[in-house]
PDB file of N, CA and C in Angstrom:
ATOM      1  N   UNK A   1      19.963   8.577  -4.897  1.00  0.00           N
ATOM      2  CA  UNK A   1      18.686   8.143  -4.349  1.00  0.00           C
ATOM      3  C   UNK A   1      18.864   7.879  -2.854  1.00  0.00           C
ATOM      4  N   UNK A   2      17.623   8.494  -2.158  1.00  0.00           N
ATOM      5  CA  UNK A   2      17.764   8.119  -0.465  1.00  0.00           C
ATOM      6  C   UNK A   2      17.763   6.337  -0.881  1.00  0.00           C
ATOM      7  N   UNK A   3      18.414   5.985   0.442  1.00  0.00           N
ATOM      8  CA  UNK A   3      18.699   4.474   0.902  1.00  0.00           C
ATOM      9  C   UNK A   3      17.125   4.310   1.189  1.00  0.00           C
ATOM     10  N   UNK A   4      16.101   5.568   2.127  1.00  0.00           N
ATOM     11  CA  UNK A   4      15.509   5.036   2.610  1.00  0.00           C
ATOM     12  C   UNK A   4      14.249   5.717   2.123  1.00  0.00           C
ATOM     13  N   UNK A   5      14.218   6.066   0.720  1.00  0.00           N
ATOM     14  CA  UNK A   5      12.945   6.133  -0.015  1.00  0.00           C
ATOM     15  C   UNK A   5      11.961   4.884  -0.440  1.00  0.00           C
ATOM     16  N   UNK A   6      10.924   5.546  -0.051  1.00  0.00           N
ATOM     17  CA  UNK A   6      10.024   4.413   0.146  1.00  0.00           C
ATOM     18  C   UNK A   6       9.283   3.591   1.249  1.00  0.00           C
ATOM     19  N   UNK A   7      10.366   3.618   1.900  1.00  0.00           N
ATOM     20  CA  UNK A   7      10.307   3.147   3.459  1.00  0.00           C
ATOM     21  C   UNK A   7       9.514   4.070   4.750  1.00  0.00           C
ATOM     22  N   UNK A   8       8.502   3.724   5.195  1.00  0.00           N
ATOM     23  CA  UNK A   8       7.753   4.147   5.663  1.00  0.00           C
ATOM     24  C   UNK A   8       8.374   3.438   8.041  1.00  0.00           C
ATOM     25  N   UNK A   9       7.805   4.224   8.678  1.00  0.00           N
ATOM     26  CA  UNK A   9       7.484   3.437   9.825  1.00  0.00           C
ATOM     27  C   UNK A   9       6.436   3.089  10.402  1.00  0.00           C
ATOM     28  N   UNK A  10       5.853   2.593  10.776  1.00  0.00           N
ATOM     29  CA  UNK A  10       4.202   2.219  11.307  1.00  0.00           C
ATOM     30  C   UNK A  10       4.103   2.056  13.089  1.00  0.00           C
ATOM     31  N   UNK A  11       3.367   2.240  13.430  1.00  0.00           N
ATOM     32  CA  UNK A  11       3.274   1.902  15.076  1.00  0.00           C
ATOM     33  C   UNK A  11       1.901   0.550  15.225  1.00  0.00           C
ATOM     34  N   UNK A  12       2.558  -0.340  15.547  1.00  0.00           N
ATOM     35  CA  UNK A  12       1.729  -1.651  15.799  1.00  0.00           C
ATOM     36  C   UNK A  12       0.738  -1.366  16.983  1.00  0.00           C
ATOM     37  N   UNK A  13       0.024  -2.203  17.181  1.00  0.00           N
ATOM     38  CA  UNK A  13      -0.947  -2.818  18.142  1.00  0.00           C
ATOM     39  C   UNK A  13      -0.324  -2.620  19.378  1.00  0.00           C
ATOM     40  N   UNK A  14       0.718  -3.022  19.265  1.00  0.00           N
ATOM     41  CA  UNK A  14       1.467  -3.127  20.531  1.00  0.00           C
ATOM     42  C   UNK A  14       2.290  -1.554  21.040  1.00  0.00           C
ATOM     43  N   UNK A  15       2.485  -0.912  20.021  1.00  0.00           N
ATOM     44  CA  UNK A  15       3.498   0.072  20.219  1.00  0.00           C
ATOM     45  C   UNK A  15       4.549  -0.066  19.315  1.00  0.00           C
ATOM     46  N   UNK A  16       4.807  -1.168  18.790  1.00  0.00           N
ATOM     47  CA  UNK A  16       6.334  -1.291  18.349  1.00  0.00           C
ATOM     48  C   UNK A  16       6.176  -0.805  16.770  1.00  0.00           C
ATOM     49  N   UNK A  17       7.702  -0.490  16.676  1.00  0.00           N
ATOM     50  CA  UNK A  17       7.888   0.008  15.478  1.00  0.00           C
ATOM     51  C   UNK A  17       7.870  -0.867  14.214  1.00  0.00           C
ATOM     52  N   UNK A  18       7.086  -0.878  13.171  1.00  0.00           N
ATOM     53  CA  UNK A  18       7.517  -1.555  12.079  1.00  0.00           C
ATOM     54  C   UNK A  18       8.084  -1.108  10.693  1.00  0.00           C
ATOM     55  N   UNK A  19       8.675  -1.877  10.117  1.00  0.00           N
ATOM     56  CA  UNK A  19       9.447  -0.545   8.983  1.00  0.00           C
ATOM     57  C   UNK A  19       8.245  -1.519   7.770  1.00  0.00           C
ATOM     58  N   UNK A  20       8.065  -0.688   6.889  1.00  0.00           N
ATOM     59  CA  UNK A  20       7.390  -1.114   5.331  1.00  0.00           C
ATOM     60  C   UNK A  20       8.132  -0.774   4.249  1.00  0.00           C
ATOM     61  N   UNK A  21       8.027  -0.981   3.063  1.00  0.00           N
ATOM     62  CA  UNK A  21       8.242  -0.860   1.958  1.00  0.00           C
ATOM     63  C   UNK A  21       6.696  -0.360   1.210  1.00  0.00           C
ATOM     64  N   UNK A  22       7.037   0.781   0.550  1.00  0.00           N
ATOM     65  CA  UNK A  22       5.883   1.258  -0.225  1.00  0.00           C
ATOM     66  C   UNK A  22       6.330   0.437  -1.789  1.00  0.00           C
ATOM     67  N   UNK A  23       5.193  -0.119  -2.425  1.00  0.00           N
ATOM     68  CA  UNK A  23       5.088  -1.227  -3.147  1.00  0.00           C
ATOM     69  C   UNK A  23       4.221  -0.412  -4.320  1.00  0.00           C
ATOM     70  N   UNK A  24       3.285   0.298  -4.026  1.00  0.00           N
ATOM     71  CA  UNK A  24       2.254   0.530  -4.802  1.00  0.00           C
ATOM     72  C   UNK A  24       1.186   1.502  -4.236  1.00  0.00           C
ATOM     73  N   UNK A  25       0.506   2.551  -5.321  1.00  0.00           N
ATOM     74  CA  UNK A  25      -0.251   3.550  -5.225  1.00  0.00           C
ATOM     75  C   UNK A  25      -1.037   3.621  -6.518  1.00  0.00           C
ATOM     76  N   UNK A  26      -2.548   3.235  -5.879  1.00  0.00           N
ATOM     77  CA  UNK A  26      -3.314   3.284  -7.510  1.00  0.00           C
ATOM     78  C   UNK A  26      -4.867   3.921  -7.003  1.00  0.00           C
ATOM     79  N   UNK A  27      -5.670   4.455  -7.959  1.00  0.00           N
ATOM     80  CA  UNK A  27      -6.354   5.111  -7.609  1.00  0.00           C
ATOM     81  C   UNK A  27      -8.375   4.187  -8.105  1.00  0.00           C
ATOM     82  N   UNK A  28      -8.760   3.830  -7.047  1.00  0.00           N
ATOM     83  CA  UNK A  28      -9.935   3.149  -7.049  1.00  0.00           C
ATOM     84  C   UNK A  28     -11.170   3.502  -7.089  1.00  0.00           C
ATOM     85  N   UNK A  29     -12.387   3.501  -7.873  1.00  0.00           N
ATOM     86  CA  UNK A  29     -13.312   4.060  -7.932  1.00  0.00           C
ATOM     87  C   UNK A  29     -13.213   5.612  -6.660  1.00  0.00           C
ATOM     88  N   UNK A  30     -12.452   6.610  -7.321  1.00  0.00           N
ATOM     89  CA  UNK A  30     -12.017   7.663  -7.047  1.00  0.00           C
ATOM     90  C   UNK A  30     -11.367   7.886  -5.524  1.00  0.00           C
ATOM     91  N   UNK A  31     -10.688   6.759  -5.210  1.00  0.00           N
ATOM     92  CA  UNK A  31     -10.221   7.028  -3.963  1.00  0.00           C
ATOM     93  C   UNK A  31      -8.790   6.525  -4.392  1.00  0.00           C
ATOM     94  N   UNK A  32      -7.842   7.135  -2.969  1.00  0.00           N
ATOM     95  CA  UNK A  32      -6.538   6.651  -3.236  1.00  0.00           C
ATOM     96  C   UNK A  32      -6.212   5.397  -2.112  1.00  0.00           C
ATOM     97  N   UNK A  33      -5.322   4.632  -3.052  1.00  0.00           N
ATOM     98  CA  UNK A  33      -5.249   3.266  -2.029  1.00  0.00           C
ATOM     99  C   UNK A  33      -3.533   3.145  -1.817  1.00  0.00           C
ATOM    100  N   UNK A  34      -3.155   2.874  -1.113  1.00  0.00           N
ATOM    101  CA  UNK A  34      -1.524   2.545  -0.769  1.00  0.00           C
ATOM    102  C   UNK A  34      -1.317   1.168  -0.376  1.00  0.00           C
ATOM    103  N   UNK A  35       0.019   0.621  -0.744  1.00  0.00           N
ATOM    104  CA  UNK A  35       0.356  -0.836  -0.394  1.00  0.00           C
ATOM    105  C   UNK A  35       1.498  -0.739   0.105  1.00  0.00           C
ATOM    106  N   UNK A  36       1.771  -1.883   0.884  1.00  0.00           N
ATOM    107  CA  UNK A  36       2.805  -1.895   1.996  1.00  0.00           C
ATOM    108  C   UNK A  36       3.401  -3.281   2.026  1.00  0.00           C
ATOM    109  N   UNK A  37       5.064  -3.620   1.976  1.00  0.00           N
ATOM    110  CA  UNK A  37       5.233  -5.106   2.556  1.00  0.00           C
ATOM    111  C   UNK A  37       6.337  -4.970   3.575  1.00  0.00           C
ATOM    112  N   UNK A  38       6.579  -5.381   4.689  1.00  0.00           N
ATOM    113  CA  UNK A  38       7.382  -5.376   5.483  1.00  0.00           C
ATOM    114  C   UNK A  38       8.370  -5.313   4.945  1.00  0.00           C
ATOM    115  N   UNK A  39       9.320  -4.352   4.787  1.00  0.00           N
ATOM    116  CA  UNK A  39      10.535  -4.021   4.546  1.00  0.00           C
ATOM    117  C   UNK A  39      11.661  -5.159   4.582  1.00  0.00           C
ATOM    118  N   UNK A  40      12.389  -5.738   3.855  1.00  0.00           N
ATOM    119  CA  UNK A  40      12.858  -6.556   3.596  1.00  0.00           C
ATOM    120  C   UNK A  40      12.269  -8.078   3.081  1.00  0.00           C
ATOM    121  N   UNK A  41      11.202  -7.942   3.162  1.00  0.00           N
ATOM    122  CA  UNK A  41      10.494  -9.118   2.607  1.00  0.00           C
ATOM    123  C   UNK A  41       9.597  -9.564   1.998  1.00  0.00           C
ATOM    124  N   UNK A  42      10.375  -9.615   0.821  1.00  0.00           N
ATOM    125  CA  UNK A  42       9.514  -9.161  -0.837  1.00  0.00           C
ATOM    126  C   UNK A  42       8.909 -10.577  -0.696  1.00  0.00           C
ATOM    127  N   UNK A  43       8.466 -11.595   0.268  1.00  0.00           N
ATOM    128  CA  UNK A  43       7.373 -12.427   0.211  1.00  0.00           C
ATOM    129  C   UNK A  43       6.474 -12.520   1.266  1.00  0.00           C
ATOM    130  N   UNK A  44       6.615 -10.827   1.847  1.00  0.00           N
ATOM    131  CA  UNK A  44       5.323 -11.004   3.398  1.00  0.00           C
ATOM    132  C   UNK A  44       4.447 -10.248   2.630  1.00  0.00           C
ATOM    133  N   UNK A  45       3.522 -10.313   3.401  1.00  0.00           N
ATOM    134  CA  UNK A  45       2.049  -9.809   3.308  1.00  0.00           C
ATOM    135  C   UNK A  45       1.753  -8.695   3.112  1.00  0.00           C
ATOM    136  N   UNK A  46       0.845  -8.380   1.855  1.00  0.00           N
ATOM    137  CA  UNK A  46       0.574  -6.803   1.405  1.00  0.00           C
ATOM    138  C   UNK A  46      -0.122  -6.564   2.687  1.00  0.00           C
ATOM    139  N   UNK A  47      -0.153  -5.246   2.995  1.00  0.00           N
ATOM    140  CA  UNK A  47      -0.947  -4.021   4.057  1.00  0.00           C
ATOM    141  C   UNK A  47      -1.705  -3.175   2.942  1.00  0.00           C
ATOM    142  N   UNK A  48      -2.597  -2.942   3.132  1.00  0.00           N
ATOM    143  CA  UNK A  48      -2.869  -1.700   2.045  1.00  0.00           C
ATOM    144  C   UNK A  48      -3.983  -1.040   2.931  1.00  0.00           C
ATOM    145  N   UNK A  49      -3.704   0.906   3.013  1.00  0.00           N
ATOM    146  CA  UNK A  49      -4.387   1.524   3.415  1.00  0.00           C
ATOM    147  C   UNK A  49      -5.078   2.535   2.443  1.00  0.00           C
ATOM    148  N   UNK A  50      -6.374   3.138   2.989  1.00  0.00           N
ATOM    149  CA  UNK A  50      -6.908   4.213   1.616  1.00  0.00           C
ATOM    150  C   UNK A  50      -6.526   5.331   2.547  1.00  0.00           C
ATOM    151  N   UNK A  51      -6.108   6.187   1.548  1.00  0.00           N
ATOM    152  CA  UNK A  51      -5.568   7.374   1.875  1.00  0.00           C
ATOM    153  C   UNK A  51      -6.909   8.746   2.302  1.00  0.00           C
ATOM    154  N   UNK A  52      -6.526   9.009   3.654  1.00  0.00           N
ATOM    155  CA  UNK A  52      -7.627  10.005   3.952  1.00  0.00           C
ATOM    156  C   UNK A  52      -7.199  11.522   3.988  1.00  0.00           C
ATOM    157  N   UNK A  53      -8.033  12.432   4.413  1.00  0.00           N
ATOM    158  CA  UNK A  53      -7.226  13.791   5.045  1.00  0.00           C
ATOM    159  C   UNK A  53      -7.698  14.035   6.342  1.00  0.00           C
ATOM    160  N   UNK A  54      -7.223  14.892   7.453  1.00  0.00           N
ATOM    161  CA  UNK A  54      -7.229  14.894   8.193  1.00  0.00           C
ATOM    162  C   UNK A  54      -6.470  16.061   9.082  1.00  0.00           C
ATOM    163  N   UNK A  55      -7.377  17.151   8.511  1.00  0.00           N
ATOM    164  CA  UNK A  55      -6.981  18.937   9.098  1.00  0.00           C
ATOM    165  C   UNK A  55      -5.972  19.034   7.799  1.00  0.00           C
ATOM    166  N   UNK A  56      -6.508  18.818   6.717  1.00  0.00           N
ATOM    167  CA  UNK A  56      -5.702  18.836   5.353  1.00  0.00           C
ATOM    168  C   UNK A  56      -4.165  18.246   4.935  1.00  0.00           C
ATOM    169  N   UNK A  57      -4.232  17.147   6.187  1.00  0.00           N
ATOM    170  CA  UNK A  57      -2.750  16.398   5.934  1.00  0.00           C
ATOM    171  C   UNK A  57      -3.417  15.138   5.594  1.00  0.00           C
ATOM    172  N   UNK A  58      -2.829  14.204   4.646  1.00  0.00           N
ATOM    173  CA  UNK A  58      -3.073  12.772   4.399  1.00  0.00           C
ATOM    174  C   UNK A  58      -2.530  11.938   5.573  1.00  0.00           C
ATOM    175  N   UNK A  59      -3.486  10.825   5.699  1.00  0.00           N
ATOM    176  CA  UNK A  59      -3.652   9.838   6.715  1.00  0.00           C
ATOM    177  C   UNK A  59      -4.053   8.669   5.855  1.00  0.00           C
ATOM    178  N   UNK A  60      -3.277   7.569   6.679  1.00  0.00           N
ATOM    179  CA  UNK A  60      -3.820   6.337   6.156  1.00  0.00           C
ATOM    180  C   UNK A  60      -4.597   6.072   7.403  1.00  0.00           C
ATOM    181  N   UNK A  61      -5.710   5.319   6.383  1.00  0.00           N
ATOM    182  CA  UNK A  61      -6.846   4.578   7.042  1.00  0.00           C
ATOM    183  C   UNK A  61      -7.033   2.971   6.817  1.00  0.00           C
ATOM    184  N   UNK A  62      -7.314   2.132   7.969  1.00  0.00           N
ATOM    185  CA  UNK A  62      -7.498   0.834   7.501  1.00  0.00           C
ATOM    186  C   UNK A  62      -8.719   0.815   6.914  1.00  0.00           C
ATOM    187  N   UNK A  63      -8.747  -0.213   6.459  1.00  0.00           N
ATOM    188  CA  UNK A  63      -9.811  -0.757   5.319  1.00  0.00           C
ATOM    189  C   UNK A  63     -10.832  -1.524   6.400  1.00  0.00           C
ATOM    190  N   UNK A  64     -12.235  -1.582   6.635  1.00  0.00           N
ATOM    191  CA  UNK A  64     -12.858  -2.786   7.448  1.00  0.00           C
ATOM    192  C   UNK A  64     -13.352  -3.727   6.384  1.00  0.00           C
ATOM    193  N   UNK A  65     -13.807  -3.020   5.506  1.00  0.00           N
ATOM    194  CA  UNK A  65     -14.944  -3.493   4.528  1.00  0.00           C
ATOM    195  C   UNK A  65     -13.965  -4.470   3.854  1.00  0.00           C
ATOM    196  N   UNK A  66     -14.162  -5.756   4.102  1.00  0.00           N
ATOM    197  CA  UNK A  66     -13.356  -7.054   3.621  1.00  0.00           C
ATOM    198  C   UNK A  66     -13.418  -7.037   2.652  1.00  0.00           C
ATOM    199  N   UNK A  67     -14.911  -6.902   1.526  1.00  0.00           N
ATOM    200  CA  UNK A  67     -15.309  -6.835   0.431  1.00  0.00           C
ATOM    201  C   UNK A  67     -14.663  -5.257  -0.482  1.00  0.00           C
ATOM    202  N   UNK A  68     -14.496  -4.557  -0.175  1.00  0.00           N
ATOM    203  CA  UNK A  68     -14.035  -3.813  -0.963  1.00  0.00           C
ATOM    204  C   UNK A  68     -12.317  -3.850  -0.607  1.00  0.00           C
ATOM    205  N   UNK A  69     -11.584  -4.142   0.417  1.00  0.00           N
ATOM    206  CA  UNK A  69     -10.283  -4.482   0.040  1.00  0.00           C
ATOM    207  C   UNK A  69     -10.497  -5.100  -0.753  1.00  0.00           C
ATOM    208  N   UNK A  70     -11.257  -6.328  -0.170  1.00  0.00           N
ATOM    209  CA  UNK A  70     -10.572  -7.529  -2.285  1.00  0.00           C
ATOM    210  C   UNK A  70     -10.604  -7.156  -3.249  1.00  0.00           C
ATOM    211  N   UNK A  71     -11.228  -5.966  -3.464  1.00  0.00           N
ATOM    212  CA  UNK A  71     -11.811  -5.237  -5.027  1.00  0.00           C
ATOM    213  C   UNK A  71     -10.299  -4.604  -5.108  1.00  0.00           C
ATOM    214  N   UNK A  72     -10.057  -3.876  -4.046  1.00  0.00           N
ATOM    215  CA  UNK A  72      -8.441  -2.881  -4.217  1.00  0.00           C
ATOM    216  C   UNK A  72      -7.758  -3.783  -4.440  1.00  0.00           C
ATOM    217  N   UNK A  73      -7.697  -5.012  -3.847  1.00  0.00           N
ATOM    218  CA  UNK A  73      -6.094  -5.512  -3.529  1.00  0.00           C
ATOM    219  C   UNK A  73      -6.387  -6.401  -5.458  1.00  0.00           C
ATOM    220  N   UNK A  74      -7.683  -6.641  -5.677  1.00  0.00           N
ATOM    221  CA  UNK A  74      -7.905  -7.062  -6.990  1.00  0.00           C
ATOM    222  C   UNK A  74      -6.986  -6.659  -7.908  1.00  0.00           C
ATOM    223  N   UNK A  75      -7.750  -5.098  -7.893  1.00  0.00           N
ATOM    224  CA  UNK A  75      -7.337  -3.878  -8.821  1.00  0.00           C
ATOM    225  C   UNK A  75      -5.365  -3.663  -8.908  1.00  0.00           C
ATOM    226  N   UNK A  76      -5.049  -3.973  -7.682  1.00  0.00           N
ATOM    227  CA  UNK A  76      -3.476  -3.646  -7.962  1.00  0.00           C
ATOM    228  C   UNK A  76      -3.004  -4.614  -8.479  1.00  0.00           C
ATOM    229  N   UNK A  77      -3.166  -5.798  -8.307  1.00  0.00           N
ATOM    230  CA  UNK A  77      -2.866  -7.009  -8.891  1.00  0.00           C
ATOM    231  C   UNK A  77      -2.966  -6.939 -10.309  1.00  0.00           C
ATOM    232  N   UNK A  78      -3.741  -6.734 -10.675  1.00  0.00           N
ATOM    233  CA  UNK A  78      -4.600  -6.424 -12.337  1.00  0.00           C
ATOM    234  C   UNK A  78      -3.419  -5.379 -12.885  1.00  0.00           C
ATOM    235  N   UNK A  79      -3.280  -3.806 -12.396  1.00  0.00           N
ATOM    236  CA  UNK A  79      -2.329  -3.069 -12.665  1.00  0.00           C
ATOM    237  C   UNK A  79      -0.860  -3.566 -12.687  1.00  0.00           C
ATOM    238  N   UNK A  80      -0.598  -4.027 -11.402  1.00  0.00           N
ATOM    239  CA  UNK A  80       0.822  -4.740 -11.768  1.00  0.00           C
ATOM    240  C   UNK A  80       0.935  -5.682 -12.207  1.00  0.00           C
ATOM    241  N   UNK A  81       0.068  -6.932 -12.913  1.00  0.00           N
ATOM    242  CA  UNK A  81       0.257  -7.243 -13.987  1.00  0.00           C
ATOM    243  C   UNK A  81       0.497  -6.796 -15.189  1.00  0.00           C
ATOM    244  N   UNK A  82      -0.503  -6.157 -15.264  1.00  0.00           N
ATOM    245  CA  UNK A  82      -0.177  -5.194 -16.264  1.00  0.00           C
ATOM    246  C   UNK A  82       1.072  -4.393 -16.950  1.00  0.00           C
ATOM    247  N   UNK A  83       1.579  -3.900 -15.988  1.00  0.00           N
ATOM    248  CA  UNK A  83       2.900  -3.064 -15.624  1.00  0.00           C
ATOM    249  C   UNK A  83       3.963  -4.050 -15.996  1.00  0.00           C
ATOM    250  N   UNK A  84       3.845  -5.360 -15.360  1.00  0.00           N
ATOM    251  CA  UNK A  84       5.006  -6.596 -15.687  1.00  0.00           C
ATOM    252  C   UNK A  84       5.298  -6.791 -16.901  1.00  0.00           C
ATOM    253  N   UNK A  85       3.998  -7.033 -17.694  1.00  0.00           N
ATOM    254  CA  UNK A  85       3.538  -7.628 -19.142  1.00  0.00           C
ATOM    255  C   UNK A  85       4.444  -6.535 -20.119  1.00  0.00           C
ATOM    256  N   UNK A  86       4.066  -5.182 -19.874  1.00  0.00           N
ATOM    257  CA  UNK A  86       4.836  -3.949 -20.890  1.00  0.00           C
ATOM    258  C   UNK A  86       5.950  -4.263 -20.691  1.00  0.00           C
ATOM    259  N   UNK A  87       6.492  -4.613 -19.353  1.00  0.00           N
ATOM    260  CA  UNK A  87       8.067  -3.863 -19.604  1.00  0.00           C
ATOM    261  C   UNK A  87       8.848  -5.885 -20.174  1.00  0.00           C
ATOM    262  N   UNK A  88       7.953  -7.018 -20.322  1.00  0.00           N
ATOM    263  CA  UNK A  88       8.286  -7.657 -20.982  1.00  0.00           C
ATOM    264  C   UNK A  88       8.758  -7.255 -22.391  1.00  0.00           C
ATOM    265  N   UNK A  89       8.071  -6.745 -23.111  1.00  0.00           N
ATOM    266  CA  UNK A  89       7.358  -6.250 -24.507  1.00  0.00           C
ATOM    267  C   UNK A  89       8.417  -5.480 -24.859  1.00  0.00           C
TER     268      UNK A  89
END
């Protein structure tokens, strides 16, 4: 396995580089959504972008609509619960 599957880079506000961890990919009243936590720190803050195209390559897009992130970031929560609960079982 790559060391560095999963791991994404991002370009900030500022310019600077940030590394992520891909966490999660689930699919929302027919769109695709992606989740993100700063790479090394399985207690920072989800990112989550919906996946666009763009001259037929995928692009992430931020979310504005406050109200429908909460529905996504809902929905993954719900799934990876979910996901937790089975592999209890």
């Amino acid at each position: 396995m790559n060391e560095n599957e999963g791991i994404i880079e991002l370009i900030g506000d500022k310019g600077d580089v940030l590394k992520f961890e891909h966490i999660g990919t689930i699919e929302y009243k027919k769109e695709k959504y992606v989740f993100f936590q700063p790479f090394g720190d399985e207690a920072g803050e989800v990112t989550v972008f919906k996946i666009g195209f763009n001259g037929g390559e995928e692009v992430l897009l931020p979310i504005a609509d406050e109200k429908l992130l909460e529905e996504v970031f809902n929905e993954f929560v719900k799934i990876y619960d979910e996901d937790g609960e089975d592999e209890e079982n």
